[in-house]
PDB file of N, CA and C in Angstrom:
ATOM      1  N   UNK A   1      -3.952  18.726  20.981  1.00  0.00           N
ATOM      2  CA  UNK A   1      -4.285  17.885  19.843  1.00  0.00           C
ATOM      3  C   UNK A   1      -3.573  16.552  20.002  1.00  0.00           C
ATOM      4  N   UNK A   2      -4.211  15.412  21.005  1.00  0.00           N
ATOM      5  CA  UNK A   2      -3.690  14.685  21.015  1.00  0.00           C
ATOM      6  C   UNK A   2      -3.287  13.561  19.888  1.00  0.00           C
ATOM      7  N   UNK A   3      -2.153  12.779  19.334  1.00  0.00           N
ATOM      8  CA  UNK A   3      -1.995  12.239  18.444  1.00  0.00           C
ATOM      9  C   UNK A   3      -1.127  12.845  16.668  1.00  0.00           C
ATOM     10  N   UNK A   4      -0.964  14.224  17.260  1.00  0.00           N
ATOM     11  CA  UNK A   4      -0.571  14.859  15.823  1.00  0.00           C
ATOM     12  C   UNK A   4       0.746  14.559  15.893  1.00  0.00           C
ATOM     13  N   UNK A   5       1.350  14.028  16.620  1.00  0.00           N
ATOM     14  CA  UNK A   5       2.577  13.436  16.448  1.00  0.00           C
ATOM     15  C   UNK A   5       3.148  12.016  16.758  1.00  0.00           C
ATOM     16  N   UNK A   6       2.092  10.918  16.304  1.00  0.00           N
ATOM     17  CA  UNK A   6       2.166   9.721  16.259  1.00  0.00           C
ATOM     18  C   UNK A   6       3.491   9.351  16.011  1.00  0.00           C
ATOM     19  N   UNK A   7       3.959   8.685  16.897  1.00  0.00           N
ATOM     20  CA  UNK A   7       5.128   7.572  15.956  1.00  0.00           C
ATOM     21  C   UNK A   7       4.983   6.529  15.541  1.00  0.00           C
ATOM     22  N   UNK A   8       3.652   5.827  15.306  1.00  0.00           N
ATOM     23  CA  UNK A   8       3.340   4.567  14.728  1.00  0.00           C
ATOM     24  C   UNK A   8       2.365   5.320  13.476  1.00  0.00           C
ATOM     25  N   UNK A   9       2.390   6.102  13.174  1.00  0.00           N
ATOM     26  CA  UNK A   9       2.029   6.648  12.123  1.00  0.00           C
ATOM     27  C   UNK A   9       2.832   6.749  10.478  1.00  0.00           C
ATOM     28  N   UNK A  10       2.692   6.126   9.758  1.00  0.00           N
ATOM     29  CA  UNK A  10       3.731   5.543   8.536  1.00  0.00           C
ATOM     30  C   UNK A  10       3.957   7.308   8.040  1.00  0.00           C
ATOM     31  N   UNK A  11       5.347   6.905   7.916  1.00  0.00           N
ATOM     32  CA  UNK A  11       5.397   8.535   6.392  1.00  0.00           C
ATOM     33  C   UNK A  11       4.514   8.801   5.328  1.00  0.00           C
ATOM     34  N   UNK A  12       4.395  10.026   5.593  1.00  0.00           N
ATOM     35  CA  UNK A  12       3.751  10.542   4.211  1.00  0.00           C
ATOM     36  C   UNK A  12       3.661  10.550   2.953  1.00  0.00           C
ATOM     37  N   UNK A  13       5.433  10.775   3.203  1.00  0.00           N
ATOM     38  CA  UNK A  13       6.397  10.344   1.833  1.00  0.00           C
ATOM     39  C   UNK A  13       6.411   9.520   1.022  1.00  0.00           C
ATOM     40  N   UNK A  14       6.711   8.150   2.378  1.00  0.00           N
ATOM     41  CA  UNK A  14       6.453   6.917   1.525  1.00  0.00           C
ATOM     42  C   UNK A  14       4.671   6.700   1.097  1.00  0.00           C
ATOM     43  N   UNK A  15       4.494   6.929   1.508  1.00  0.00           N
ATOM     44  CA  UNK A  15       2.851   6.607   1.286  1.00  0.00           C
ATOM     45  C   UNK A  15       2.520   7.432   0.129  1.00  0.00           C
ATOM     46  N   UNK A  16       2.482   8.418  -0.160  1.00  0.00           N
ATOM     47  CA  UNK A  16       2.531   8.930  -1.504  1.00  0.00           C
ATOM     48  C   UNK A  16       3.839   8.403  -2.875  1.00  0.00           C
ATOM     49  N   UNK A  17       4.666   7.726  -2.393  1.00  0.00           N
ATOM     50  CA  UNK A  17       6.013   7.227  -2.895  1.00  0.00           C
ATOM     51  C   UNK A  17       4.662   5.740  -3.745  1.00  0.00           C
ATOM     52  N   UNK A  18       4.721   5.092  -2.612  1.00  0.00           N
ATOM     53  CA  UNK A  18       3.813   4.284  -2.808  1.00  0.00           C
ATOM     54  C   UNK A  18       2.568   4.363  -3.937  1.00  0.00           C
ATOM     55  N   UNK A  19       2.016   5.347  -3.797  1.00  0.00           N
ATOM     56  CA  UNK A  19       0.519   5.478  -4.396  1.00  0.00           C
ATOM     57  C   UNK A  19       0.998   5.747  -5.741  1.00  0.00           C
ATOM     58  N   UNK A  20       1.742   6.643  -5.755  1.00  0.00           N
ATOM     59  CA  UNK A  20       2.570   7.106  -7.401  1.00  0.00           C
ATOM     60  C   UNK A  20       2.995   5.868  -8.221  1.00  0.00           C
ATOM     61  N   UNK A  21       3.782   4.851  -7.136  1.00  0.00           N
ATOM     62  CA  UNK A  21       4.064   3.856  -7.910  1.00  0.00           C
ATOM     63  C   UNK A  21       2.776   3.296  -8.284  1.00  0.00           C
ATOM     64  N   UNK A  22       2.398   2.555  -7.620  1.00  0.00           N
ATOM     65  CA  UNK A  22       0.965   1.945  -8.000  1.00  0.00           C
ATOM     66  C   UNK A  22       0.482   2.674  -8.944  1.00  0.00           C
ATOM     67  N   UNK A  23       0.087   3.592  -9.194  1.00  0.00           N
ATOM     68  CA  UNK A  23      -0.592   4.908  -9.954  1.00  0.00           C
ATOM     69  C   UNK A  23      -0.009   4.289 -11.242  1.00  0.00           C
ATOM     70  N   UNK A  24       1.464   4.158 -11.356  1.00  0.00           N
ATOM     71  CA  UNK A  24       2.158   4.067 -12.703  1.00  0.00           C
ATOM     72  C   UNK A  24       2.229   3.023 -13.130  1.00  0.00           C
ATOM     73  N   UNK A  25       1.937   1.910 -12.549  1.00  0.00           N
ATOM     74  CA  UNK A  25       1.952   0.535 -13.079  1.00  0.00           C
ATOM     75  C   UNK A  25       1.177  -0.149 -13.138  1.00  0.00           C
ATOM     76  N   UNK A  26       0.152   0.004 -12.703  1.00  0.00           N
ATOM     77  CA  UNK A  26      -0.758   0.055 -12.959  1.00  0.00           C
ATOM     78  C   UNK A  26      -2.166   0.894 -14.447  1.00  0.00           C
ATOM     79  N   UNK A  27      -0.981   2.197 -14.466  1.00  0.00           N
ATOM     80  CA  UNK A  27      -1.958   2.927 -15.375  1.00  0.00           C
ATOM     81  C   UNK A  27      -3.082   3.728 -14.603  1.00  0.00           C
ATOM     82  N   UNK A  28      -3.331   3.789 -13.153  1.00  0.00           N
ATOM     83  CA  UNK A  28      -4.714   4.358 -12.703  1.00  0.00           C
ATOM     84  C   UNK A  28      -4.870   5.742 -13.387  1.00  0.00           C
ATOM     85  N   UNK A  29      -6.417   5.953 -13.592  1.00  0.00           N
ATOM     86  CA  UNK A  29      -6.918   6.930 -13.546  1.00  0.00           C
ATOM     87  C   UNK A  29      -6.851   7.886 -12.467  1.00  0.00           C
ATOM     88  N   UNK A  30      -6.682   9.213 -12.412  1.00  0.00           N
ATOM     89  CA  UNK A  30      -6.528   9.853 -11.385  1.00  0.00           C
ATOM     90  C   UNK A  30      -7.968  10.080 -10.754  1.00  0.00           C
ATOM     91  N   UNK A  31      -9.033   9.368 -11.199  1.00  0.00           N
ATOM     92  CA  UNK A  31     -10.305   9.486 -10.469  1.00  0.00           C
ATOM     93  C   UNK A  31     -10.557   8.092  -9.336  1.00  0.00           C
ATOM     94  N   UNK A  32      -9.195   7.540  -9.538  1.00  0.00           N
ATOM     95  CA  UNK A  32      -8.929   6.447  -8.460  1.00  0.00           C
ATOM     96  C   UNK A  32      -8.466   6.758  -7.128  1.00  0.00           C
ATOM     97  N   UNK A  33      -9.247   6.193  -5.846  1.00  0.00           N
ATOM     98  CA  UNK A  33      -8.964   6.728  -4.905  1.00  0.00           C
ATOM     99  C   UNK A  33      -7.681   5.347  -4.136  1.00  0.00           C
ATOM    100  N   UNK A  34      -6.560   5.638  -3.718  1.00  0.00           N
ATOM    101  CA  UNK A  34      -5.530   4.688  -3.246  1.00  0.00           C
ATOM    102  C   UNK A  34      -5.337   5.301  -1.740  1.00  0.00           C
ATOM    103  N   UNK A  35      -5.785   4.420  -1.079  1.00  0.00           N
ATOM    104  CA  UNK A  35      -5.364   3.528   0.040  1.00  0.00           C
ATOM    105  C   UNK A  35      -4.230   2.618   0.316  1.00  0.00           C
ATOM    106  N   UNK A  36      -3.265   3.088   1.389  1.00  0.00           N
ATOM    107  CA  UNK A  36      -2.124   2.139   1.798  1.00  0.00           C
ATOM    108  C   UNK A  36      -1.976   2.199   3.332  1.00  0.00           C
ATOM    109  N   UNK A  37      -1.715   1.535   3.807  1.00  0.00           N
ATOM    110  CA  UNK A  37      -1.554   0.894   5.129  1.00  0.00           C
ATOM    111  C   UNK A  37      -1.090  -0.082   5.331  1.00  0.00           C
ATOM    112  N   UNK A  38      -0.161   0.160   6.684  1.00  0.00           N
ATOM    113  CA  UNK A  38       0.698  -1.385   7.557  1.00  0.00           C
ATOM    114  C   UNK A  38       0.083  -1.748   8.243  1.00  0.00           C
ATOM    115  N   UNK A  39       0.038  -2.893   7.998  1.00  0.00           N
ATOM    116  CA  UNK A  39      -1.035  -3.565   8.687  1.00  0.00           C
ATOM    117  C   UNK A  39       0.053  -4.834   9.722  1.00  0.00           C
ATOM    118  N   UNK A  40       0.082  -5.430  11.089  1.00  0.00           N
ATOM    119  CA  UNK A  40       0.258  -6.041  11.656  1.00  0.00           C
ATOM    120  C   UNK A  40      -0.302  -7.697  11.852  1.00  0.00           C
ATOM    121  N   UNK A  41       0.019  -8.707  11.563  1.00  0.00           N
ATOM    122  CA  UNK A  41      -0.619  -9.830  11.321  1.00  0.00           C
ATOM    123  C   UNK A  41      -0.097 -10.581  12.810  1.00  0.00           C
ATOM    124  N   UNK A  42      -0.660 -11.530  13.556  1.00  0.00           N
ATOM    125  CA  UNK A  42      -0.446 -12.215  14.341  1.00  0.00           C
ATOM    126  C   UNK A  42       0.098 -13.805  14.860  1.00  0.00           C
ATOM    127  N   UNK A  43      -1.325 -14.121  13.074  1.00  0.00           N
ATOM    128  CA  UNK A  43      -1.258 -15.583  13.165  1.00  0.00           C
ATOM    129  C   UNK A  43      -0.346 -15.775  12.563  1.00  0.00           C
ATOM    130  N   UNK A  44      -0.183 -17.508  12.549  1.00  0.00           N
ATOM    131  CA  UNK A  44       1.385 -18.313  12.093  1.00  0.00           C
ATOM    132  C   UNK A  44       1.442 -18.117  10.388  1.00  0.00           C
ATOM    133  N   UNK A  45       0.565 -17.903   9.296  1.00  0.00           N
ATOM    134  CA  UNK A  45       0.443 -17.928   8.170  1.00  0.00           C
ATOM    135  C   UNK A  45       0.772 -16.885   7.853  1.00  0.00           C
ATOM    136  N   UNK A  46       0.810 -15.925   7.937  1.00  0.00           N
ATOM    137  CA  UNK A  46       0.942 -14.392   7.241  1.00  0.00           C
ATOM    138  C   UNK A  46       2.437 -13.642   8.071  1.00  0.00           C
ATOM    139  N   UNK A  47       3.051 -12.615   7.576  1.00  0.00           N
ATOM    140  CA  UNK A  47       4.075 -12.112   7.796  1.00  0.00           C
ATOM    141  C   UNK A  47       3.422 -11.776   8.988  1.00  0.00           C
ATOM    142  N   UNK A  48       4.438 -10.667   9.925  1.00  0.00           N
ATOM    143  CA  UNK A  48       4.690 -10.123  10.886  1.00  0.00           C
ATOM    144  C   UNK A  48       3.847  -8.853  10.535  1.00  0.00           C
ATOM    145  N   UNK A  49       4.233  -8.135   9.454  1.00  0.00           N
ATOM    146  CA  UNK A  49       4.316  -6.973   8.879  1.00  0.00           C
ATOM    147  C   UNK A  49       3.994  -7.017   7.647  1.00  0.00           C
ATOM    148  N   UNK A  50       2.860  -6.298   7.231  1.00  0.00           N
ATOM    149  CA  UNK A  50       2.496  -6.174   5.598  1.00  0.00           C
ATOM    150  C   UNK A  50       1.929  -5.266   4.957  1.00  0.00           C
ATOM    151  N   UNK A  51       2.132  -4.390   4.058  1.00  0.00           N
ATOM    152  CA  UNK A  51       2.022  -3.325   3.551  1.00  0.00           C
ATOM    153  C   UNK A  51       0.628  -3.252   2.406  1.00  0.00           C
ATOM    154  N   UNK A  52      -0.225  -2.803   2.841  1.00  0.00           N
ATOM    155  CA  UNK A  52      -1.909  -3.005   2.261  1.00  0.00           C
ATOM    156  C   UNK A  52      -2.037  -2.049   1.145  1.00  0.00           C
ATOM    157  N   UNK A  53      -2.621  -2.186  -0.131  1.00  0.00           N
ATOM    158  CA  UNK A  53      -2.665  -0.877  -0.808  1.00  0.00           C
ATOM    159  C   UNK A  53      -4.007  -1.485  -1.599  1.00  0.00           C
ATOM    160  N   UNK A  54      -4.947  -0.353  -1.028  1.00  0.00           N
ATOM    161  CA  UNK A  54      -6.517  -0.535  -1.950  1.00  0.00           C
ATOM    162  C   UNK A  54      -6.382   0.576  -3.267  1.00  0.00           C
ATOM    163  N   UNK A  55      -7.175  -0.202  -4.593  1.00  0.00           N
ATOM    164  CA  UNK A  55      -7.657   1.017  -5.261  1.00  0.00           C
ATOM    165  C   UNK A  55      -8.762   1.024  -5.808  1.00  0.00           C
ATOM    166  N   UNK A  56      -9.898   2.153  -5.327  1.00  0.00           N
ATOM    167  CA  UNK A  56     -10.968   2.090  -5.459  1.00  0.00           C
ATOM    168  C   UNK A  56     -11.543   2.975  -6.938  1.00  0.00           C
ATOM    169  N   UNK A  57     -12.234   2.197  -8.176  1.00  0.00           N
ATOM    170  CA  UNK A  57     -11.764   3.012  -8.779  1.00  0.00           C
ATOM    171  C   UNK A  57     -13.567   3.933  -8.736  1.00  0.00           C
ATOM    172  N   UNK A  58     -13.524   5.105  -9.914  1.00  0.00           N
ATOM    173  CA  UNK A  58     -14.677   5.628  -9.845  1.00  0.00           C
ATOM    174  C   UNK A  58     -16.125   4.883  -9.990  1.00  0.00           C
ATOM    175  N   UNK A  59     -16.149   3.585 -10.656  1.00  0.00           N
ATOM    176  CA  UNK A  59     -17.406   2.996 -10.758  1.00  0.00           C
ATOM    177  C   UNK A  59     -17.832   1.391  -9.122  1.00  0.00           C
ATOM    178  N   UNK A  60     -16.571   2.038  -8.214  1.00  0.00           N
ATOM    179  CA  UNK A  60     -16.885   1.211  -7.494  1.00  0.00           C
ATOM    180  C   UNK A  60     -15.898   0.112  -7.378  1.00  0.00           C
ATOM    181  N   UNK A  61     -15.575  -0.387  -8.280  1.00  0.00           N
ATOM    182  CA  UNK A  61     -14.455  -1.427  -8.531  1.00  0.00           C
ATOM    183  C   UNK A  61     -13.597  -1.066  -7.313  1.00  0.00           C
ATOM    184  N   UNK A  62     -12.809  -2.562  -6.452  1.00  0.00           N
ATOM    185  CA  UNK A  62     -11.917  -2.084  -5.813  1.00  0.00           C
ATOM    186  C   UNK A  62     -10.912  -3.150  -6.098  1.00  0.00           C
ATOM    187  N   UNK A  63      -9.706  -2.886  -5.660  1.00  0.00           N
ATOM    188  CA  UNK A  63      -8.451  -3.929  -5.864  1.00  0.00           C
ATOM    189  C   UNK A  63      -7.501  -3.466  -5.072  1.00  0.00           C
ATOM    190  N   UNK A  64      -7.129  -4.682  -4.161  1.00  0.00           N
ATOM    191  CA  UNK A  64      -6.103  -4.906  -3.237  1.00  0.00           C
ATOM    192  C   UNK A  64      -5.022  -5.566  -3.610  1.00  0.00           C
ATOM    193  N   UNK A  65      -4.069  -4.968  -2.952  1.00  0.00           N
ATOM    194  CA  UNK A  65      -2.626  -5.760  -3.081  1.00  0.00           C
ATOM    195  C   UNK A  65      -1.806  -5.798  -1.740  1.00  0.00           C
ATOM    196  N   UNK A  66      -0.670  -6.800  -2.057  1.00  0.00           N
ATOM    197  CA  UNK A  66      -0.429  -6.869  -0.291  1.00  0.00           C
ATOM    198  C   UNK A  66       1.144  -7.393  -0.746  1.00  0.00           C
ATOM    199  N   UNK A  67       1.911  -6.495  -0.042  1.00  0.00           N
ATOM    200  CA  UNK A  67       3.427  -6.815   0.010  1.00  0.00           C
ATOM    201  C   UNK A  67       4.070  -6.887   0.796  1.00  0.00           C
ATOM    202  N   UNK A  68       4.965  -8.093   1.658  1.00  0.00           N
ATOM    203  CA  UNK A  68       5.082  -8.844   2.439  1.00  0.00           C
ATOM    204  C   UNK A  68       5.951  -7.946   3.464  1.00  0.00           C
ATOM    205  N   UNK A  69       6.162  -6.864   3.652  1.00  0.00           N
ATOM    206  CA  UNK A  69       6.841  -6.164   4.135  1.00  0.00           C
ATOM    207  C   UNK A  69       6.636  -4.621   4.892  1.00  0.00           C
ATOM    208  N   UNK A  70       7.212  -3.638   5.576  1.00  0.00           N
ATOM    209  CA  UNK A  70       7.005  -2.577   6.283  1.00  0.00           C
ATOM    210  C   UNK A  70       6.314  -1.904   5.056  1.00  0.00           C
ATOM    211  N   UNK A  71       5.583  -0.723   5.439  1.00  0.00           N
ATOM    212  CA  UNK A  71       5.670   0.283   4.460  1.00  0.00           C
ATOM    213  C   UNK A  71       6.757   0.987   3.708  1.00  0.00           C
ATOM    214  N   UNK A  72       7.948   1.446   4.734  1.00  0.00           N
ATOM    215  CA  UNK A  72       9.015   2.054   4.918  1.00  0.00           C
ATOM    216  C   UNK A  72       9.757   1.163   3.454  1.00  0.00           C
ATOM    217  N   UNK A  73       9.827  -0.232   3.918  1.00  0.00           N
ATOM    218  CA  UNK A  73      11.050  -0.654   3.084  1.00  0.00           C
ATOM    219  C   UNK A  73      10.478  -1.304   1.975  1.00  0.00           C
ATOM    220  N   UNK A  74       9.010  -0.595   1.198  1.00  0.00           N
ATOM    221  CA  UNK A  74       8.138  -1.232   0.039  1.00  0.00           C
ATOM    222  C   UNK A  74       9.340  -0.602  -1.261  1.00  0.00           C
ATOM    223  N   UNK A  75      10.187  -1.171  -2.431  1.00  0.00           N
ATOM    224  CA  UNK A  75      10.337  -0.483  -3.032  1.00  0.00           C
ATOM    225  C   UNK A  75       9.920  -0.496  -4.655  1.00  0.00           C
ATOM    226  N   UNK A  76       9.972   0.313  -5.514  1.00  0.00           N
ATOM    227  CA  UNK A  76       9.476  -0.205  -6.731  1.00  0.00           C
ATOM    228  C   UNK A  76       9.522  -1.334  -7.516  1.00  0.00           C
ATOM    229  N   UNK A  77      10.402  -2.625  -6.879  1.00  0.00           N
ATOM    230  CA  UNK A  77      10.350  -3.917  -7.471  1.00  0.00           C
ATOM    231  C   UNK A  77       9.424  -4.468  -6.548  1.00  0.00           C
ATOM    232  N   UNK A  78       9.218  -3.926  -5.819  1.00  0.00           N
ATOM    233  CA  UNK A  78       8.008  -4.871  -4.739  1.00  0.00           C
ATOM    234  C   UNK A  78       6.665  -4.625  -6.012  1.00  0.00           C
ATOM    235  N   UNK A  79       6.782  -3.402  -6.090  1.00  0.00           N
ATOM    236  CA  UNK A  79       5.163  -2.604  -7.208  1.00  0.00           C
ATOM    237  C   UNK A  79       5.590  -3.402  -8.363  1.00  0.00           C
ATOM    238  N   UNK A  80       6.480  -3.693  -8.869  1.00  0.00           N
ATOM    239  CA  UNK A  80       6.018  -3.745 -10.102  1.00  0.00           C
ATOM    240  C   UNK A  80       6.369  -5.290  -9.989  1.00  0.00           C
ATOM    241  N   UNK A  81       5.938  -6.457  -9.207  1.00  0.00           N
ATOM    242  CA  UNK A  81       5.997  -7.552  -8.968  1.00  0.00           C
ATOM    243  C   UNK A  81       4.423  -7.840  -8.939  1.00  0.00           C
ATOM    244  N   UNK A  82       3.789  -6.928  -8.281  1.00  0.00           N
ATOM    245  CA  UNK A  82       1.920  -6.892  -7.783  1.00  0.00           C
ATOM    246  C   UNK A  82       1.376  -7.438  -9.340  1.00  0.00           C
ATOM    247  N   UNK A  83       0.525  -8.025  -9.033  1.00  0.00           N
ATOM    248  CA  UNK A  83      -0.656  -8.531 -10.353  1.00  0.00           C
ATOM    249  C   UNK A  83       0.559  -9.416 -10.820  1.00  0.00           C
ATOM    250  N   UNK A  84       1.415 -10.175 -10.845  1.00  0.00           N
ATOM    251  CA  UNK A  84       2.382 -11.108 -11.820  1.00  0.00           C
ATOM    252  C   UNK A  84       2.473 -12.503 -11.058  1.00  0.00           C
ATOM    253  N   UNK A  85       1.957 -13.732 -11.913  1.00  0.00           N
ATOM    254  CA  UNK A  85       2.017 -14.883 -11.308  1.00  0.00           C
ATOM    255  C   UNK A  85       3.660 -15.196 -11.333  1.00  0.00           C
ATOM    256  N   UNK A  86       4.141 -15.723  -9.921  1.00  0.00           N
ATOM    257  CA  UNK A  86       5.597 -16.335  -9.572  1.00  0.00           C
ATOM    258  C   UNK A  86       5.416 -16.972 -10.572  1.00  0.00           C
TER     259      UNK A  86
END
């Protein structure tokens, strides 16, 4: 089974750490499906490293957020910063 032990594969943990937060500060419905992923950027404008989180809700609606950092080191002031104008 090649791949069942990725090491570029993000934690579980955090990734559910993640979704919960979002989940809660959001308010989602649990008929919302959440998506998170590290995503790698190249060009000169965007980080190095950035932490993607979709939520798709049941009528289709989707909403992205993007926090400037690993997955690993996303923590609940990163979440509860999302949707707030600087």
């Amino acid at each position: 089974m090649h791949g069942l032990f990725d090491p570029n594969r993000p934690d579980p943990k955090a990734v559910r750490r993640i979704k919960t937060l979002v989940a809660e500060r959001f308010g989602l419905p649990e008929s919302t499906t959440l998506a998170v992923a590290e995503l790698r950027c190249h060009e000169p404008d965007c980080p190095p490293v950035e932490t993607v989180i979709t939520a798709r809700e049941a009528d289709g609606t989707m909403r992205d957020w993007r926090v400037a950092k690993p997955l690993s080191d996303v923590e609940r002031a990163d979440i509860d910063m999302l949707g707030r104008r600087p």
